[in-house]
Protein backbone atom coordinates (compact mmCIF):
# COMPACT_ATOMS: atom_id res chain seq x y z
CA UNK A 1 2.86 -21.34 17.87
CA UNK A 2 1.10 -22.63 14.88
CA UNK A 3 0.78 -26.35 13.56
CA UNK A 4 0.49 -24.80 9.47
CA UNK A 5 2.03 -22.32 8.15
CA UNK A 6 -1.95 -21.02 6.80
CA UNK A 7 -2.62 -20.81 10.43
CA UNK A 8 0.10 -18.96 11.43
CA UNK A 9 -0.78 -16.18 8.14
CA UNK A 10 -4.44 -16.10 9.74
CA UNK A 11 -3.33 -15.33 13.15
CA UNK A 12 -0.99 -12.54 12.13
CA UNK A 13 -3.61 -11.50 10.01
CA UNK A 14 -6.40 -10.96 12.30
CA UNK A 15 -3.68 -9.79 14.73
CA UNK A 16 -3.64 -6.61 11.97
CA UNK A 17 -7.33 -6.29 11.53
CA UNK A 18 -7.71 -5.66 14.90
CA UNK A 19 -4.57 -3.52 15.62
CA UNK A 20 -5.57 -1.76 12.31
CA UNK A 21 -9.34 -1.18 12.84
CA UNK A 22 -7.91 1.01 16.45
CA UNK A 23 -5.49 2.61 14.54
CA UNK A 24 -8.10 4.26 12.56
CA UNK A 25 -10.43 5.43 15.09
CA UNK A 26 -9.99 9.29 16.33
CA UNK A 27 -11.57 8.08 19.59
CA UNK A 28 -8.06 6.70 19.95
CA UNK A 29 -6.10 10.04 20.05
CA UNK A 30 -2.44 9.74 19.99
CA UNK A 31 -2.46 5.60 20.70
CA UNK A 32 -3.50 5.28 17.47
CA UNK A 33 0.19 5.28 16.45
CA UNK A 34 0.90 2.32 18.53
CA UNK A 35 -2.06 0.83 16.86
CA UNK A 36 -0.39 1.35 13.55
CA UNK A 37 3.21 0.59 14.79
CA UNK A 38 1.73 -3.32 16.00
CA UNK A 39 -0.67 -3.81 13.06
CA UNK A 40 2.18 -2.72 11.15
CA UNK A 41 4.19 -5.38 13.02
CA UNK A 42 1.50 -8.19 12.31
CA UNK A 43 1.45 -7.55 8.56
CA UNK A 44 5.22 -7.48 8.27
CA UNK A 45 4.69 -11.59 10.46
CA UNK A 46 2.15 -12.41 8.16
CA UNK A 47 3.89 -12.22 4.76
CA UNK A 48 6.68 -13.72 6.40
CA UNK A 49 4.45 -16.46 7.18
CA UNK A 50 3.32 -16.38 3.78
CA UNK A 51 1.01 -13.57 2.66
CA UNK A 52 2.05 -12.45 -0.70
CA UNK A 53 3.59 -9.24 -0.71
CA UNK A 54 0.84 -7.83 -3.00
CA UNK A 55 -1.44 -8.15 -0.47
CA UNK A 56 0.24 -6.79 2.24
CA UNK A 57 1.25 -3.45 0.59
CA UNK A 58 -2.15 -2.76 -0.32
CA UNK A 59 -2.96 -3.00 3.27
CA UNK A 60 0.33 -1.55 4.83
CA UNK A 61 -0.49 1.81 1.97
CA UNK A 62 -3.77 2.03 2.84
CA UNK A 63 -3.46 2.53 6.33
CA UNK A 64 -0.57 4.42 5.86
CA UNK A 65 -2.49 7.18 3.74
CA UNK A 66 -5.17 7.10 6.24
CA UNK A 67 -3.13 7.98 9.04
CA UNK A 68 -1.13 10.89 6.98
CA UNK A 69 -4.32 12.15 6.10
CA UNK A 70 -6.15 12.30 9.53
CA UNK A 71 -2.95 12.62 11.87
CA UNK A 72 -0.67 14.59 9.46
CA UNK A 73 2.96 13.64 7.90
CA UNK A 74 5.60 13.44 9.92
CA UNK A 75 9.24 12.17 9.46
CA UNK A 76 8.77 8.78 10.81
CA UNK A 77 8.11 5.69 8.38
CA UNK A 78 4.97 5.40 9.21
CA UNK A 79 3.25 9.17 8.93
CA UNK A 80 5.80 10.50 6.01
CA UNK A 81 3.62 11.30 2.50
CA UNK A 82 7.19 11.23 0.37
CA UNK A 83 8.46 7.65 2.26
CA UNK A 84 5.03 6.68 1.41
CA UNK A 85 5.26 7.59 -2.26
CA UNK A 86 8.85 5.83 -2.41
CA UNK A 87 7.63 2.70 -0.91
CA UNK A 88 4.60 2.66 -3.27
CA UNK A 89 6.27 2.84 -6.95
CA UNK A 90 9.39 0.58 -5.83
CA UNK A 91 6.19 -2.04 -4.80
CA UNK A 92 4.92 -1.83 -8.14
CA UNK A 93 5.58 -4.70 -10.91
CA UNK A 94 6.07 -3.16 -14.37
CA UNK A 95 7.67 -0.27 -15.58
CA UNK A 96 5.42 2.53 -16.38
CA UNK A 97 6.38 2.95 -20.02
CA UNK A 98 5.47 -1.11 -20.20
CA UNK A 99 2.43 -0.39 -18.16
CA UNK A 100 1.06 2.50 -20.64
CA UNK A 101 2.10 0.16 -23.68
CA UNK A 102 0.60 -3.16 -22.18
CA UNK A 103 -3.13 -0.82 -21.24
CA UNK A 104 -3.85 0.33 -24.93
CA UNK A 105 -4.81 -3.29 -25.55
CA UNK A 106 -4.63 -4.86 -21.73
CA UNK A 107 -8.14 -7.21 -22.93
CA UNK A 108 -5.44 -9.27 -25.54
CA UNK A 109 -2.83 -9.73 -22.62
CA UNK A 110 -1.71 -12.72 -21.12
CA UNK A 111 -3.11 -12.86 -18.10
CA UNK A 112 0.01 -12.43 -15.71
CA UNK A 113 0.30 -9.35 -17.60
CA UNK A 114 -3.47 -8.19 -16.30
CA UNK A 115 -2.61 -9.02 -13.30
CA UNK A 116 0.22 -6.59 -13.38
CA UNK A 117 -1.82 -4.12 -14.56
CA UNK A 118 -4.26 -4.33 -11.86
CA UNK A 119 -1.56 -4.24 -9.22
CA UNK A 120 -0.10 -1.18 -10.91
CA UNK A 121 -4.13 0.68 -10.44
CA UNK A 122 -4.38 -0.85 -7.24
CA UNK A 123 -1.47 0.31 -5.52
CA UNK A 124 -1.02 3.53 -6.09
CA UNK A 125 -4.46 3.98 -4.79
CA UNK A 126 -3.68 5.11 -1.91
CA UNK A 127 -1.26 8.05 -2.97
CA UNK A 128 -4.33 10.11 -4.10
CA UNK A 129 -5.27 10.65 -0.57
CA UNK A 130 -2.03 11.96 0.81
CA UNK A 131 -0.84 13.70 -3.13
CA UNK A 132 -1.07 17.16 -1.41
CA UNK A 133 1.22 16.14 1.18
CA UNK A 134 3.89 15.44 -1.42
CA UNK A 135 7.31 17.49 -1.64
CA UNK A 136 7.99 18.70 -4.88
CA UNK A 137 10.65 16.11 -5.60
CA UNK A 138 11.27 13.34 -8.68
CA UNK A 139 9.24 11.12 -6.24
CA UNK A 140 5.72 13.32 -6.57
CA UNK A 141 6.18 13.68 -10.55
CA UNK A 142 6.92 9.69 -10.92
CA UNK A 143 3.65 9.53 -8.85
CA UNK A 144 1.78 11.87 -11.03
CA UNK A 145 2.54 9.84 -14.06
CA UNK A 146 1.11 6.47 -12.16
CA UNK A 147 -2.48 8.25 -10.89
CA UNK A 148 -2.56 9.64 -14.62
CA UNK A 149 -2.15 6.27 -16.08
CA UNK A 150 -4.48 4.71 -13.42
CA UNK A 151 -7.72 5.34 -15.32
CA UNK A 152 -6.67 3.18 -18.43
CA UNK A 153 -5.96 0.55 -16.62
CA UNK A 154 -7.95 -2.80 -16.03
């Protein structure tokens, strides 16, 4: 298909803008799931082709919270809040206990430890949007702790 593998991560990836950018118009109605399902699909061929994962689960979150928020949860991957929230805090690098220790002084980090710390704000963005959504489970309170935390970090 592709001569480079960096050719092969842009295709896939512009594959997912496109599928992504219908997923999130209304205009769509109920295709907008297939939307999702394919961009979904493009992501999951563009880390393989070499996207870091970071990337790619801000992206896959994002849309995921955008669809639970303006189609509703269901039980499938895709639209459930609490399979959202699970996928979310196993994707994130550090511990939170490390994370709250490591943001009291996060300017006199090394930087791979920043860079955690970002990821750990970053990720979790998404959950604020579909929070409500959340069953009252371990899961939600974990959550709580990260979008608490989220403010003092970098």
């Amino acid at each position: 298909m592709a001569d480079h593998p960096s050719e092969s991560v842009n295709l896939w990836l512009g594959v997912w803008e496109v599928n992504s950018f219908y997923a999130c118009q209304t205009e769509q109605g109920e295709g907008r799931r297939a939307w999702a399902e394919t961009a979904m699909y493009a992501l999951a061929r563009a880390e393989a082709a070499g996207l870091d994962g970071v990337t790619a689960n801000a992206n896959r979150f994002n849309l995921r919270a955008h669809l639970i928020d303006s189609l509703g949860a269901t039980r499938s991957p895709l639209l459930n809040p609490d399979a959202l929230a699970t996928d979310i805090l196993a994707a994130l690098p550090v511990e939170l206990e490390d994370a709250a220790e490591w943001a009291a002084d996060w300017r006199q980090r090394p930087h791979t430890q920043i860079r955690a710390l970002r990821q750990c704000k970053n990720l979790p963005a998404p959950a604020q949007i579909i929070r409500s959504r959340l069953s009252a489970t371990p899961t939600a309170g974990a959550l709580d702790q990260w979008l608490a935390l989220r403010a003092r970090l970098p």
